[in-house]
C-alpha atoms as a PDB file:
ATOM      1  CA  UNK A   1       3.351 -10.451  -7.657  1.00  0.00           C
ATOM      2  CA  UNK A   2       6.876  -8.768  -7.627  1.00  0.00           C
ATOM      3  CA  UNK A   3       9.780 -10.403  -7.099  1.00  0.00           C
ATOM      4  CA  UNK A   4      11.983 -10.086  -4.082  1.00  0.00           C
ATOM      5  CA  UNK A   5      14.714  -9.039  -6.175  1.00  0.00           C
ATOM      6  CA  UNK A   6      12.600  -6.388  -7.861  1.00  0.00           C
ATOM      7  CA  UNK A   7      12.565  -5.264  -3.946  1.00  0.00           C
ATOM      8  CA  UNK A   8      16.318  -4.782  -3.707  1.00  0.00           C
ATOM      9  CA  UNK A   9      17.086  -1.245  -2.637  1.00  0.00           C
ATOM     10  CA  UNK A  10      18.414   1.579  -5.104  1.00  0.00           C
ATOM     11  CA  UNK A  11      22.150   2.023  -5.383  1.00  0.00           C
ATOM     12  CA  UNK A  12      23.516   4.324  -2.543  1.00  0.00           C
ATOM     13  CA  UNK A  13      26.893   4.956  -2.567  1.00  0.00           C
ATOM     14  CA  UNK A  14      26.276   6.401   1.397  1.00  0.00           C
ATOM     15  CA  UNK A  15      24.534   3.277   2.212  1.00  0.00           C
ATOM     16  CA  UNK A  16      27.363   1.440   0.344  1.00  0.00           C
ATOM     17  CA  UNK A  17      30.358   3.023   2.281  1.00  0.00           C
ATOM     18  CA  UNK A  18      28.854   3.616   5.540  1.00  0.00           C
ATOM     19  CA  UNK A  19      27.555   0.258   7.579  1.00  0.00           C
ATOM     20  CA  UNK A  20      25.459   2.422  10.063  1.00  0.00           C
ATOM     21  CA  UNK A  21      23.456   3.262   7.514  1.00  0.00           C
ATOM     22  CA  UNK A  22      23.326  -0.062   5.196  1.00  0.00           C
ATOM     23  CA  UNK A  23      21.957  -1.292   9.252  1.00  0.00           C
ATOM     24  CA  UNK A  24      19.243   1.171   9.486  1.00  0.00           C
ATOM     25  CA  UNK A  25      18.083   0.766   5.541  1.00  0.00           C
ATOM     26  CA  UNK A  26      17.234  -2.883   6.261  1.00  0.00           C
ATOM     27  CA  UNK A  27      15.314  -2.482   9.283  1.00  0.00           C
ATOM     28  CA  UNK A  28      13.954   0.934   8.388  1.00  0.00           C
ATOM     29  CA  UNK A  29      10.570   1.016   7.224  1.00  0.00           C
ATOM     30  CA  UNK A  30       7.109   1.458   9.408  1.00  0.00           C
ATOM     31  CA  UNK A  31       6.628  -1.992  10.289  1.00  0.00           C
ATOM     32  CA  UNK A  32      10.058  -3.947   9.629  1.00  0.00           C
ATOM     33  CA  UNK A  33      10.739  -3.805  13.689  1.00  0.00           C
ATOM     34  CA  UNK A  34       7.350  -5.121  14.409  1.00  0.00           C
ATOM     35  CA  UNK A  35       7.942  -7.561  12.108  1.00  0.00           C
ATOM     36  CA  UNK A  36      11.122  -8.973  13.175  1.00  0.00           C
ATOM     37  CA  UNK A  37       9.401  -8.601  16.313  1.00  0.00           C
ATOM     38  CA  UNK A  38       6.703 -11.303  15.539  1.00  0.00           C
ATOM     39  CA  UNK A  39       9.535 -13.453  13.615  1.00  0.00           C
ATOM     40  CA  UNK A  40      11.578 -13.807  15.948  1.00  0.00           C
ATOM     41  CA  UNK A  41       8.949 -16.391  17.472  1.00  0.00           C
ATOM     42  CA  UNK A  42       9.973 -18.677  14.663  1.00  0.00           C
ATOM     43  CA  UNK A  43       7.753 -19.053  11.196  1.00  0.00           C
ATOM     44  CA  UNK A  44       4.357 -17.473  11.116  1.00  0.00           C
ATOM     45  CA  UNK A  45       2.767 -17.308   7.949  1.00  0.00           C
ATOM     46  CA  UNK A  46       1.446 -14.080   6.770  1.00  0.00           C
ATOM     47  CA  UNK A  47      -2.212 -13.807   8.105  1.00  0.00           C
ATOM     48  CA  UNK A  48      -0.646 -14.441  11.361  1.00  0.00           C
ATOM     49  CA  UNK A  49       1.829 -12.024  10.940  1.00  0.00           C
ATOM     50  CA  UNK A  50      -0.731  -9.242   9.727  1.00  0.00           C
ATOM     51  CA  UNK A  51      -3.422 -10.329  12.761  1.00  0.00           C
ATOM     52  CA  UNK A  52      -0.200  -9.553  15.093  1.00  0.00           C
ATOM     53  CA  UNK A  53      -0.058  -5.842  14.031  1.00  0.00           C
ATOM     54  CA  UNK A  54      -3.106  -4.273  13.779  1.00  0.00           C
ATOM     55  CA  UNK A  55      -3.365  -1.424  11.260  1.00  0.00           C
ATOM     56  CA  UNK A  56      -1.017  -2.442   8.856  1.00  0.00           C
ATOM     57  CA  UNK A  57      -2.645  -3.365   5.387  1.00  0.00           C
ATOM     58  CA  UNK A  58      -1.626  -6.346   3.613  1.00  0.00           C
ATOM     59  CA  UNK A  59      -0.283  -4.632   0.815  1.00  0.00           C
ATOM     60  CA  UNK A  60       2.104  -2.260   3.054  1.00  0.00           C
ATOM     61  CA  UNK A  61       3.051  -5.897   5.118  1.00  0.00           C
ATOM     62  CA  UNK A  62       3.576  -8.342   1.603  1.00  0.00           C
ATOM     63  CA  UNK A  63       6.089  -4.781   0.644  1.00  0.00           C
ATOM     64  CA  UNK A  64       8.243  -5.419   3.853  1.00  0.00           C
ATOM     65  CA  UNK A  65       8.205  -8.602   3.569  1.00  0.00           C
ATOM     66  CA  UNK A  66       9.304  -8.958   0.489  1.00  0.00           C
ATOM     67  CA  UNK A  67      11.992  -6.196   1.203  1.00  0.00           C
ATOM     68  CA  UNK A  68      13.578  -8.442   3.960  1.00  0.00           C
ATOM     69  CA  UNK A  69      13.635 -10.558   2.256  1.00  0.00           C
ATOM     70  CA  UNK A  70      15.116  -8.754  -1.119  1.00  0.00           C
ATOM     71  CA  UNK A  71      17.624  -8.132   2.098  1.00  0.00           C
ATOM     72  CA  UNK A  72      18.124 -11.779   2.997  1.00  0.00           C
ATOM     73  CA  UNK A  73      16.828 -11.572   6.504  1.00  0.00           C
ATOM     74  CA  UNK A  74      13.602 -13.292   5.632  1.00  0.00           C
ATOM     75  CA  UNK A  75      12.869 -16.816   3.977  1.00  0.00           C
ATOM     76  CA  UNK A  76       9.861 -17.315   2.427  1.00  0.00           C
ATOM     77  CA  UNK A  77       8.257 -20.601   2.078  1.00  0.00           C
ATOM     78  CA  UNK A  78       5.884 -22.002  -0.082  1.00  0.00           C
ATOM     79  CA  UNK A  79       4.405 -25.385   0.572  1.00  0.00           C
ATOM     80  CA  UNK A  80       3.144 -27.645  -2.464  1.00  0.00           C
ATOM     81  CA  UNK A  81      -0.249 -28.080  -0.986  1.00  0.00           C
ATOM     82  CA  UNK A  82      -3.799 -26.787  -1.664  1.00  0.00           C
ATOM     83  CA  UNK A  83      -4.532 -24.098  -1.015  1.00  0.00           C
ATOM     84  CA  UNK A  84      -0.784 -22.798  -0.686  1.00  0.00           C
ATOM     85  CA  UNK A  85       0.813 -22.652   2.059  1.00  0.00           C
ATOM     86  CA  UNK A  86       3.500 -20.000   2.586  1.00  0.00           C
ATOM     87  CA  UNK A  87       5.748 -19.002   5.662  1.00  0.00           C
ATOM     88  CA  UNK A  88       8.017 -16.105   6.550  1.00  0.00           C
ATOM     89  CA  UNK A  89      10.551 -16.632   8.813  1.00  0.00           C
ATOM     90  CA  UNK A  90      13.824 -15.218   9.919  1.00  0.00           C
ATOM     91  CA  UNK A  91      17.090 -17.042   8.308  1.00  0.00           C
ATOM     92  CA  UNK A  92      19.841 -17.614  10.326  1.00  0.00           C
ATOM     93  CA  UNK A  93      21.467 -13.913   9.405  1.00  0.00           C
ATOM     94  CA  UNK A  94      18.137 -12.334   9.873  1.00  0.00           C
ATOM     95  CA  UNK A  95      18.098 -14.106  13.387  1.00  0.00           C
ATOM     96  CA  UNK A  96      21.562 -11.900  14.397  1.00  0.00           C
ATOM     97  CA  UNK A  97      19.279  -9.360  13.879  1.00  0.00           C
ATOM     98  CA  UNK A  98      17.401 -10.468  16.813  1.00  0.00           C
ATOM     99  CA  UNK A  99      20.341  -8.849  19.669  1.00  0.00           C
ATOM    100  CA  UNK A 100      21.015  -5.406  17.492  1.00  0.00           C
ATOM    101  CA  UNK A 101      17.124  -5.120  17.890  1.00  0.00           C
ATOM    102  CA  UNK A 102      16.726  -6.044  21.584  1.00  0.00           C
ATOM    103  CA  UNK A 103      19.259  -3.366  22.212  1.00  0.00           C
ATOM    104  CA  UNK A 104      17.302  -0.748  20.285  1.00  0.00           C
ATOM    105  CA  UNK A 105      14.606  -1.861  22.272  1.00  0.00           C
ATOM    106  CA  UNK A 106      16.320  -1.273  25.192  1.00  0.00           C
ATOM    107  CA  UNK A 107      17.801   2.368  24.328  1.00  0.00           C
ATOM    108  CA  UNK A 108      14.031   3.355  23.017  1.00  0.00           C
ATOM    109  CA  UNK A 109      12.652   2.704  26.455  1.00  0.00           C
ATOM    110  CA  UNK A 110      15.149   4.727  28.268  1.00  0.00           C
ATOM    111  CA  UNK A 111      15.125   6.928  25.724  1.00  0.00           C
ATOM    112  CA  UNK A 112      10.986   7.304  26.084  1.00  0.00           C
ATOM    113  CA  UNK A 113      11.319   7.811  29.989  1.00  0.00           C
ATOM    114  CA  UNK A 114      14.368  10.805  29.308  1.00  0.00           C
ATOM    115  CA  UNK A 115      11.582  12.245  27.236  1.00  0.00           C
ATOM    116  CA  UNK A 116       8.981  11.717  29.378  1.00  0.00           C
ATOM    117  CA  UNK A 117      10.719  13.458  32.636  1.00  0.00           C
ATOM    118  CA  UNK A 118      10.323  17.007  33.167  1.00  0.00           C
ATOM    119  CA  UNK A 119      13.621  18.987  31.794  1.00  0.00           C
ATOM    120  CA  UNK A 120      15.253  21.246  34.030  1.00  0.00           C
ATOM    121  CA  UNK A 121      13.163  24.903  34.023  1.00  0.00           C
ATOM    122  CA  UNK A 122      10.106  23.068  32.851  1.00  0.00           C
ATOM    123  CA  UNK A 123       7.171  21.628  35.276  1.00  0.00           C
END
């Protein structure tokens, strides 16, 4: 299995000058909210992650994972037992995360009711 590191994202000088974007690159990605989402409930480890979000395949979920934590939002855990044990959870930086994504949460459901209203000279 990859490494975290060899998750690390490209070199973007964009990214690199503009912290908007550098914000969005980390939690970009179809299932990064969702599973911020679920960490934010403290450690889970992965099955219970992936039984949490229905549709995503384990290979697409073990990617983001493994991005976030290339990102150092995530901490992985393995525990010296048998059969392995390993946890994902979010670090203390990946837990500031936790009000910049409540607020999108907030602005995406008032921004889903604006769309869902009828626009003026439409019924």
């Amino acid at each position: 299995m990859p490494a975290a590191a060899d998750h690390l994202p490209k070199i973007d000088p964009l990214r690199d000058a503009c912290p908007v974007k550098a914000a969005i690159d980390v939690i970009r990605g179809r299932w990064k909210p969702s599973i911020l989402n679920e960490l934010r409930g403290g450690p889970k480890r992965f099955s219970q992650i992936q039984g949490a979000l229905p549709g995503v395949t384990a290979q697409t979920l073990a990617i983001q994972l493994r991005q976030l934590e290339a990102d150092e939002i995530v901490t992985r855990t393995v525990f010296p037992e048998i059969p392995a044990r390993v946890e994902y959870e979010l670090n203390p930086y990946g837990r500031t995360l936790s009000k910049v994504m409540e607020e999108l949460e907030a602005w995406g459901g008032e921004y889903l009711q604006r769309r869902r209203k009828p626009r003026a000279g439409q019924r």
